[in-house]
N, C-alpha and C. Protein backbone atom coordinates (compact mmCIF):
# COMPACT_ATOMS: atom_id res chain seq x y z
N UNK A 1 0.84 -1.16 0.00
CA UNK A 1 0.00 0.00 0.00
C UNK A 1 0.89 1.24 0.00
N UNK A 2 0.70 1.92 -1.18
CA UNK A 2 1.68 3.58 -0.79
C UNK A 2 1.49 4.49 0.16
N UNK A 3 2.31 5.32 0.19
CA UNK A 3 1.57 6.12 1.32
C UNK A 3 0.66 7.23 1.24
N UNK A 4 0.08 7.51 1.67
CA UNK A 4 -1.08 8.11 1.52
C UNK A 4 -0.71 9.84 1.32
N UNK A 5 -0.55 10.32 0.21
CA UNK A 5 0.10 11.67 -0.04
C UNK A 5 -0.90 12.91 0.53
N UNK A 6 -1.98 12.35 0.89
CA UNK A 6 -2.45 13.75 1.49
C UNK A 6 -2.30 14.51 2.95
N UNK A 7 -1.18 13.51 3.42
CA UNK A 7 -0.01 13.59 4.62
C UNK A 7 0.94 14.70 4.18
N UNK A 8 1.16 15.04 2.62
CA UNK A 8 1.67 16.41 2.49
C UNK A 8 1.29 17.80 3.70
N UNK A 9 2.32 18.28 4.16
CA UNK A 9 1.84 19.94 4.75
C UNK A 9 1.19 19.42 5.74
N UNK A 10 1.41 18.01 6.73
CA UNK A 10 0.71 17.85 7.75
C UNK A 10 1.89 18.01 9.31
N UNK A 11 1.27 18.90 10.08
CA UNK A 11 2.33 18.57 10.92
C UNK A 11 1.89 18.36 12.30
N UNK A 12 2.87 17.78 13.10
CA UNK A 12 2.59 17.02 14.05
C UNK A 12 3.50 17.80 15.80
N UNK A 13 2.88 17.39 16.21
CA UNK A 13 2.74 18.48 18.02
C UNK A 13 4.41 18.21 18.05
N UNK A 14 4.57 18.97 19.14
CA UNK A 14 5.76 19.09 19.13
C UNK A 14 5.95 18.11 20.56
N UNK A 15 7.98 17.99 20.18
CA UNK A 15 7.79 16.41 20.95
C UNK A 15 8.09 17.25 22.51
N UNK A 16 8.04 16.24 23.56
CA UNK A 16 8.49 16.59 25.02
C UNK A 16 9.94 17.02 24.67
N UNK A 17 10.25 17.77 25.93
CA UNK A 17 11.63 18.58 25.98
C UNK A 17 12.83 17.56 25.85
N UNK A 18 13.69 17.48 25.61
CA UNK A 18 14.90 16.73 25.64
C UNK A 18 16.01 17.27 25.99
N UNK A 19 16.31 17.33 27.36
CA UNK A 19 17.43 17.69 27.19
C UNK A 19 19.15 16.83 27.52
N UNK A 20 19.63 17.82 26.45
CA UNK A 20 20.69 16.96 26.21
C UNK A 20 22.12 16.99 27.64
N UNK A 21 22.47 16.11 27.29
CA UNK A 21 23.68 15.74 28.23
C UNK A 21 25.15 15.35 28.01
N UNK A 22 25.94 15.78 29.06
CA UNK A 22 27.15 15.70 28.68
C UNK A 22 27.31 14.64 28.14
N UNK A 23 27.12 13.40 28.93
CA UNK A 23 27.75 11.67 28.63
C UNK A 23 27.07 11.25 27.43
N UNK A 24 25.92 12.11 27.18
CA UNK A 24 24.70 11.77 25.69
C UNK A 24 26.07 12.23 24.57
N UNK A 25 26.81 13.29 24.71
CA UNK A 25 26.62 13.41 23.68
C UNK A 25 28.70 12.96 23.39
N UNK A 26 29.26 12.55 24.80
CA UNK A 26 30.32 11.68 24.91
C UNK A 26 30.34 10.84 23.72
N UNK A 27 29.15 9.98 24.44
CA UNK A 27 28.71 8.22 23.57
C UNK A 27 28.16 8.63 22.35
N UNK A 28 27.87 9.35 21.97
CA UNK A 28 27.40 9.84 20.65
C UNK A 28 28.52 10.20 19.46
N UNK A 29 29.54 10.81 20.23
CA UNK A 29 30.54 11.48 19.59
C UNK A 29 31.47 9.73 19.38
N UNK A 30 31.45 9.16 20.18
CA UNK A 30 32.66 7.66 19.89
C UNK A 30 31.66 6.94 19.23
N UNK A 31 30.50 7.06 19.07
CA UNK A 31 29.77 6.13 18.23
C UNK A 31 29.69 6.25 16.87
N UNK A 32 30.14 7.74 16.39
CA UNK A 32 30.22 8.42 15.45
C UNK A 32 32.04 8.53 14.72
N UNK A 33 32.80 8.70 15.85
CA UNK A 33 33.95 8.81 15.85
C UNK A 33 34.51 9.87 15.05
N UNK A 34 33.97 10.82 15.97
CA UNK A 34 33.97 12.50 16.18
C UNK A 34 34.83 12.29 17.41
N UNK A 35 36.15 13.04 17.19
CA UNK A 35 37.28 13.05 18.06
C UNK A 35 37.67 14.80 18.33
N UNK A 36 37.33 15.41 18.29
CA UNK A 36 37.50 16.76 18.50
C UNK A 36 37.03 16.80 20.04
N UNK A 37 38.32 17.71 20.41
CA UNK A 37 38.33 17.26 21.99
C UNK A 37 36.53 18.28 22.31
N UNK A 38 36.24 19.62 21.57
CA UNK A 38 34.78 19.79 22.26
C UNK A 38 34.14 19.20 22.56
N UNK A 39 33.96 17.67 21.52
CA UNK A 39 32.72 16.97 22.42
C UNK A 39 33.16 16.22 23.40
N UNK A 40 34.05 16.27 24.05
CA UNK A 40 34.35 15.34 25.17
C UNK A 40 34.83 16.33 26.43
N UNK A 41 35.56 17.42 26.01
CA UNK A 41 36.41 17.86 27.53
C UNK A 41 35.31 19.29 27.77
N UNK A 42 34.76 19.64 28.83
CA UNK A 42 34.64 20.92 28.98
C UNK A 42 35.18 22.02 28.93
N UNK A 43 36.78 22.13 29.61
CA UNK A 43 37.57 23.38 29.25
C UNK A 43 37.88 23.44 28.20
N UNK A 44 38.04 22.17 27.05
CA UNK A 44 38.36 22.86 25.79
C UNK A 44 37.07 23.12 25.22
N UNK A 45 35.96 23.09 25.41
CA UNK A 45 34.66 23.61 24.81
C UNK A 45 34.49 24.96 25.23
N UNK A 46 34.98 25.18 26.13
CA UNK A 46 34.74 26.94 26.85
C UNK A 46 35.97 27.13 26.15
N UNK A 47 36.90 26.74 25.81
CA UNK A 47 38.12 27.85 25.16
C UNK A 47 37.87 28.20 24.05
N UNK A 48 36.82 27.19 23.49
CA UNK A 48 36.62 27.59 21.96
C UNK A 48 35.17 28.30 22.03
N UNK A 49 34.60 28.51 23.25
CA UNK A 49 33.58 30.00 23.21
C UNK A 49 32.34 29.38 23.44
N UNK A 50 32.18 28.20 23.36
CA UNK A 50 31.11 27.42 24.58
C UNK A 50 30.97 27.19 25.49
N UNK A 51 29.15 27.06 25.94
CA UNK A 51 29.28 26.89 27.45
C UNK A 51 29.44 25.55 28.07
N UNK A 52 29.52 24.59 27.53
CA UNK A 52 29.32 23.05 27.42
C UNK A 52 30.09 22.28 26.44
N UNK A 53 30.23 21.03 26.61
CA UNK A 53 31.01 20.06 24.93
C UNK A 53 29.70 20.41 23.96
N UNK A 54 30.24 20.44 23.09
CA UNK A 54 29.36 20.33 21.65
C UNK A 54 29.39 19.44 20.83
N UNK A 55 27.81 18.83 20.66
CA UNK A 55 27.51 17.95 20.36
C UNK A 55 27.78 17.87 18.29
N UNK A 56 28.35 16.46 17.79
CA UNK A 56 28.23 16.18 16.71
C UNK A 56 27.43 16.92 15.55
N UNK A 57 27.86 17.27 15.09
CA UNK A 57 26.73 17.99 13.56
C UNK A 57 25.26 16.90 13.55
N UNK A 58 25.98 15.36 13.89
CA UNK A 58 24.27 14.74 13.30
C UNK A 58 24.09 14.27 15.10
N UNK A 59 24.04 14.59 15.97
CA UNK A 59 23.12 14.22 17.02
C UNK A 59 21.86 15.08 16.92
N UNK A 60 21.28 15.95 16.15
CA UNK A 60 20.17 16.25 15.99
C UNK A 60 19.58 14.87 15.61
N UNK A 61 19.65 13.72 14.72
CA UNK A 61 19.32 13.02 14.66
C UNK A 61 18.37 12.12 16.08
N UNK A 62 18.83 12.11 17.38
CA UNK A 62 18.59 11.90 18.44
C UNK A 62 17.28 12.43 18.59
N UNK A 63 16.96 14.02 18.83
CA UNK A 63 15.95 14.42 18.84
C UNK A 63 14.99 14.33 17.80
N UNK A 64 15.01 14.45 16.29
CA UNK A 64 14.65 14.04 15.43
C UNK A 64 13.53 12.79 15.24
N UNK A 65 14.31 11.33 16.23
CA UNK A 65 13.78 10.61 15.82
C UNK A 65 12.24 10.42 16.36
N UNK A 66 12.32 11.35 17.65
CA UNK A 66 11.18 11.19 18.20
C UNK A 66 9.71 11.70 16.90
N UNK A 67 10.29 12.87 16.37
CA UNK A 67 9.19 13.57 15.41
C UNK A 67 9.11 12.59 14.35
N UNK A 68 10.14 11.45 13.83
CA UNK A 68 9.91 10.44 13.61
C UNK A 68 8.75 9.56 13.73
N UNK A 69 9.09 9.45 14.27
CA UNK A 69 8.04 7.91 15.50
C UNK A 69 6.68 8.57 15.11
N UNK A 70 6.55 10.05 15.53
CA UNK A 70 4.92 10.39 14.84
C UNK A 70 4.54 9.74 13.56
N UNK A 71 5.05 9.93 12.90
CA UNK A 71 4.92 9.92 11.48
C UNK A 71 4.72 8.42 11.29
N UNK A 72 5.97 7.64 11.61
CA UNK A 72 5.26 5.91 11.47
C UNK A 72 4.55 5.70 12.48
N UNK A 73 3.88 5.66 13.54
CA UNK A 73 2.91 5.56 14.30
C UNK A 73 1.35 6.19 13.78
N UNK A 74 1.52 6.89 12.72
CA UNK A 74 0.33 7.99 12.23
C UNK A 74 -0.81 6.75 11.43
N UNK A 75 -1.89 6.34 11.74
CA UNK A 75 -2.08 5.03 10.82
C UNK A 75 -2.63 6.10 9.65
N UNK A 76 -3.13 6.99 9.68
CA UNK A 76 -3.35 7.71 8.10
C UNK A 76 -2.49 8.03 7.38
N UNK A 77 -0.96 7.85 7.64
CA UNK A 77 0.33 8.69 6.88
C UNK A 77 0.50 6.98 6.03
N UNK A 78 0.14 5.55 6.51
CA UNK A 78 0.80 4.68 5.60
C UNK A 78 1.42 4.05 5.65
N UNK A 79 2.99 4.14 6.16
CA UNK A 79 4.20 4.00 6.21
C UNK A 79 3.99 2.77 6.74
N UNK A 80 4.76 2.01 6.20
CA UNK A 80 4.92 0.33 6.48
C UNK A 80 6.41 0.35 6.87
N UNK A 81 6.61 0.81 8.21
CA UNK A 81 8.09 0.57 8.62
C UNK A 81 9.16 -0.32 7.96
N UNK A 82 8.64 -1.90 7.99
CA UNK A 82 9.18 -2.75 7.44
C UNK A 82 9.79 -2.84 6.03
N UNK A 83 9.57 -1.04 4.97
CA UNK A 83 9.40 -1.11 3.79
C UNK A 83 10.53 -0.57 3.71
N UNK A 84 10.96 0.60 4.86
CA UNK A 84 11.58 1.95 4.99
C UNK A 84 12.68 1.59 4.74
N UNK A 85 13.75 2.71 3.77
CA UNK A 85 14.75 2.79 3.78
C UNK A 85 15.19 4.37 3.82
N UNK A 86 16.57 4.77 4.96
CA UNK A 86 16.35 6.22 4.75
C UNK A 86 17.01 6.56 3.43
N UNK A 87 16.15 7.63 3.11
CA UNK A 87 17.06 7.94 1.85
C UNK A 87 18.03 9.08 1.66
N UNK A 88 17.80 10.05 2.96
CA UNK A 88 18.55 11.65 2.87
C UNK A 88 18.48 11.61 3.99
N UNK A 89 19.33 12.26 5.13
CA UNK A 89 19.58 13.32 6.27
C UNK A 89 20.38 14.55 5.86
N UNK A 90 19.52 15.31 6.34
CA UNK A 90 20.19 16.88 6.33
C UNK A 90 20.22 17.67 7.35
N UNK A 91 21.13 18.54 7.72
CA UNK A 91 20.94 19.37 9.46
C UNK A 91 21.17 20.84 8.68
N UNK A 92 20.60 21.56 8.66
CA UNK A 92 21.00 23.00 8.52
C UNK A 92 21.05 23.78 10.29
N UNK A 93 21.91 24.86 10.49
CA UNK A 93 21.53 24.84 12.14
C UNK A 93 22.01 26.43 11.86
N UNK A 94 21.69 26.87 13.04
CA UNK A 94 21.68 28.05 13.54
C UNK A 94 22.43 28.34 14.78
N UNK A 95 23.02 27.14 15.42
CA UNK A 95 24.15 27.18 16.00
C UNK A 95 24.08 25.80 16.51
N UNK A 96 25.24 25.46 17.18
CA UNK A 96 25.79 24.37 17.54
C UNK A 96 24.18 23.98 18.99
N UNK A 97 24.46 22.58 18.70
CA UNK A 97 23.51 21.72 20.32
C UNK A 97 24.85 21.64 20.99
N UNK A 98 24.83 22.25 22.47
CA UNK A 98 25.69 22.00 23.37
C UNK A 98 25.10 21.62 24.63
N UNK A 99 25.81 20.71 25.52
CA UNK A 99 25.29 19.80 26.73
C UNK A 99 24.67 20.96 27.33
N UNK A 100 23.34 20.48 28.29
CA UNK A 100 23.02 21.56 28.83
C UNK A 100 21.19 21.87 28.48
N UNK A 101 21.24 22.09 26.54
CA UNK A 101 20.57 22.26 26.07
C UNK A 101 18.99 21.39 25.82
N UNK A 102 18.27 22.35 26.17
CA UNK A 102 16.65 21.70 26.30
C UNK A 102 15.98 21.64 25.26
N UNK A 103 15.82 20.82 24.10
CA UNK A 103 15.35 21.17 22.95
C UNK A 103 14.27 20.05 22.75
N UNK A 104 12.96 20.85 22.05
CA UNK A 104 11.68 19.73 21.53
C UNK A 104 11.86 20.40 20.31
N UNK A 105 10.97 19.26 19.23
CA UNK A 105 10.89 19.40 17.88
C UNK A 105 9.64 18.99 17.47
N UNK A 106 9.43 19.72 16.08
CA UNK A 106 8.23 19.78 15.74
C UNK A 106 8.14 19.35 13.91
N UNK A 107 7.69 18.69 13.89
CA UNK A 107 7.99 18.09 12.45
C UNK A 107 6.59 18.58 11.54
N UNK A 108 7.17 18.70 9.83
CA UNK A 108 6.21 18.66 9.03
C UNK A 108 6.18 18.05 7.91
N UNK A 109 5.53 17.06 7.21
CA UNK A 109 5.97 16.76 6.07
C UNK A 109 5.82 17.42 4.93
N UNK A 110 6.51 17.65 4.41
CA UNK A 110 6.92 18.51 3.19
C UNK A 110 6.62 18.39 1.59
N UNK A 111 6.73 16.80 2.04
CA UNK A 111 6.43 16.14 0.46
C UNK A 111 6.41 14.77 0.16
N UNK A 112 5.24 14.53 -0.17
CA UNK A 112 4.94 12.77 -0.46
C UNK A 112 5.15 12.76 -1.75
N UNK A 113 6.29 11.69 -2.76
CA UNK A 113 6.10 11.72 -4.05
C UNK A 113 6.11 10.00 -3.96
N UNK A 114 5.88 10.04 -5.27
CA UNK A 114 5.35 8.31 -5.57
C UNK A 114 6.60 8.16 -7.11
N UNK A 115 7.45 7.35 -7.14
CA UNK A 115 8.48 7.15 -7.94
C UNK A 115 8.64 5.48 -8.01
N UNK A 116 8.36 4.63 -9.34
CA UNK A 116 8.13 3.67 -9.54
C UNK A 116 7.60 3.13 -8.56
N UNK A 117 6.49 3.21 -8.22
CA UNK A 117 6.15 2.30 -7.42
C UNK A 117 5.84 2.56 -5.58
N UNK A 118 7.49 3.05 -5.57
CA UNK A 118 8.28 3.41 -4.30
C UNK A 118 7.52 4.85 -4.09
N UNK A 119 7.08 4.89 -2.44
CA UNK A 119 6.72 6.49 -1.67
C UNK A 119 8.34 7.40 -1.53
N UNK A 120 8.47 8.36 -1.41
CA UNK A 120 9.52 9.01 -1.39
C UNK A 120 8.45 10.27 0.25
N UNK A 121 8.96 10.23 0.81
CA UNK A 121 8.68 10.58 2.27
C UNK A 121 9.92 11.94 2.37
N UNK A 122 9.22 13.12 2.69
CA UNK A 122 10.28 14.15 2.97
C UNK A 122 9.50 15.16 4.03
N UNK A 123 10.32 15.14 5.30
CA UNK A 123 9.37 15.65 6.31
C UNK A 123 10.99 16.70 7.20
N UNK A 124 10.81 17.73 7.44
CA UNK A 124 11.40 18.90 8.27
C UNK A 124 11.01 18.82 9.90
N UNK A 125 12.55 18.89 10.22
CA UNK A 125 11.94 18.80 11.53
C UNK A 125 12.47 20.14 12.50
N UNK A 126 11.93 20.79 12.86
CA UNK A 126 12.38 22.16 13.24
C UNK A 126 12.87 21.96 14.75
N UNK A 127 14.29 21.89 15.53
CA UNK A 127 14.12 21.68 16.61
C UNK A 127 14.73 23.14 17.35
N UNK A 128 13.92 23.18 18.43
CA UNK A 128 14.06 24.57 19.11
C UNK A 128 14.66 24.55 20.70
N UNK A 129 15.00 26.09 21.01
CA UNK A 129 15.22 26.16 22.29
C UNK A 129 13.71 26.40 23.58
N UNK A 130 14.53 26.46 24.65
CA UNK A 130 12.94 26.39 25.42
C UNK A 130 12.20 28.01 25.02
N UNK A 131 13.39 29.14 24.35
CA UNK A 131 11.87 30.64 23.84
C UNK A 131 12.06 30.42 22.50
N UNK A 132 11.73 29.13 21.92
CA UNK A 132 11.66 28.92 20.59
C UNK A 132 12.53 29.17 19.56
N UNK A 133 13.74 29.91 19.49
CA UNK A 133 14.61 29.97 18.61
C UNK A 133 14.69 28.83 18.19
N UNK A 134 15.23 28.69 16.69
CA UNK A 134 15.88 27.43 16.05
C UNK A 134 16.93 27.29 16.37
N UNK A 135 17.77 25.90 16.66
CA UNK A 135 18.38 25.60 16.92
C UNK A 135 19.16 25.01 15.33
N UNK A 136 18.73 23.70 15.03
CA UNK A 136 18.45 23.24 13.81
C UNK A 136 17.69 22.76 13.40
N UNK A 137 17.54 22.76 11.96
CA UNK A 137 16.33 22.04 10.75
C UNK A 137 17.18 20.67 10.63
N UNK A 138 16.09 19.57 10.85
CA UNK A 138 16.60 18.40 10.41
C UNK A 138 15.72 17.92 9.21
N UNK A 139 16.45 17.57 7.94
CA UNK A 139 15.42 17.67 6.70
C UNK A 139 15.55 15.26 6.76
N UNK A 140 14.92 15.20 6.72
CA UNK A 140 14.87 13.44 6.70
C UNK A 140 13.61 12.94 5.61
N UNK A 141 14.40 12.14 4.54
CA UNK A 141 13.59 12.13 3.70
C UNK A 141 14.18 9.89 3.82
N UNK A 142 12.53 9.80 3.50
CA UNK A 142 12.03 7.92 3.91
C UNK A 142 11.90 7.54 2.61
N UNK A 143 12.47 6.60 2.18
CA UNK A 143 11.98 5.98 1.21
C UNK A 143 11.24 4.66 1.24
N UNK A 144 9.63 4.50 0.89
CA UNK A 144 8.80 3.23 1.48
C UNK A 144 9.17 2.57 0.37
N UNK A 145 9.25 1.29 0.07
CA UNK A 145 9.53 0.17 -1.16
C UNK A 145 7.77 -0.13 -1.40
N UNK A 146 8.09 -0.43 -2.70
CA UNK A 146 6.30 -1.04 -3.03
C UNK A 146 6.45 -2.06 -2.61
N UNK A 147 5.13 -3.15 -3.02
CA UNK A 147 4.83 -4.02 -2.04
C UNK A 147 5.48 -5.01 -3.24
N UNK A 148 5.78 -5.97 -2.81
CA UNK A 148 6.43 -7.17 -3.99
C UNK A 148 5.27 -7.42 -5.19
């Protein structure tokens, strides 16, 4: 079954607060194998003009996935998990996530296209501070497989 494209321009509540943490974003950074001493030491994160280690370019992904989970949990959006393959991550940001930081996100999908067969899933996920500034845009685009 494809997915249901009138999930275009639909968007979904914004998730509970998350906030991030030093050791979150430690294990994040060796899981990634991001070696730049910011994400690990504090004084070298304050020498370089932060208040905290700074987290990986893709640990937005982390928060992200929650606005995720809406979307395959949605039974009108379609999405047959089992189909999914990702097809794009993108972070545009407005400044660095550093430990410390309280951020929820709020997702929209952007664009359902249908390409042989296959759903093409492209949904924005805007994640913010607690007086709403952007932090970063996480752009995550799903690709559903047709059915055999």
């Amino acid at each position: 079954m494809p997915v249901n494209p009138a999930i275009e321009g639909r968007s979904y509540p914004s998730t509970e607060p998350y906030l991030v943490g030093r050791e979150k974003i430690r294990e994040f950074a060796r899981a990634v194998f991001a070696t730049h001493p910011t994400h690990f030491d504090v004084e070298a994160a304050r020498a370089a003009g932060y208040a905290d280690v700074v987290a990986p370019p893709t640990f937005g992904i982390v928060i992200t996935e929650a606005t995720l989970r809406q979307l395959l949990d949605d039974p009108e959006a379609g999405v047959d998990f089992s189909r999914v393959v990702h097809g794009d991550q993108r972070f545009a940001f407005s400044r660095p996530i550093v430990a410390g930081d309280e951020l929820t996100a709020t997702m929209t999908v952007t664009s359902v296209k249908s390409l042989g067969g296959n759903s093409m899933v492209t949904a924005e996920s805007s994640i913010t501070d607690p007086t709403g500034a952007n932090v970063v845009t996480a752009t995550s685009t799903l690709v559903v497989r047709a059915d055999e």
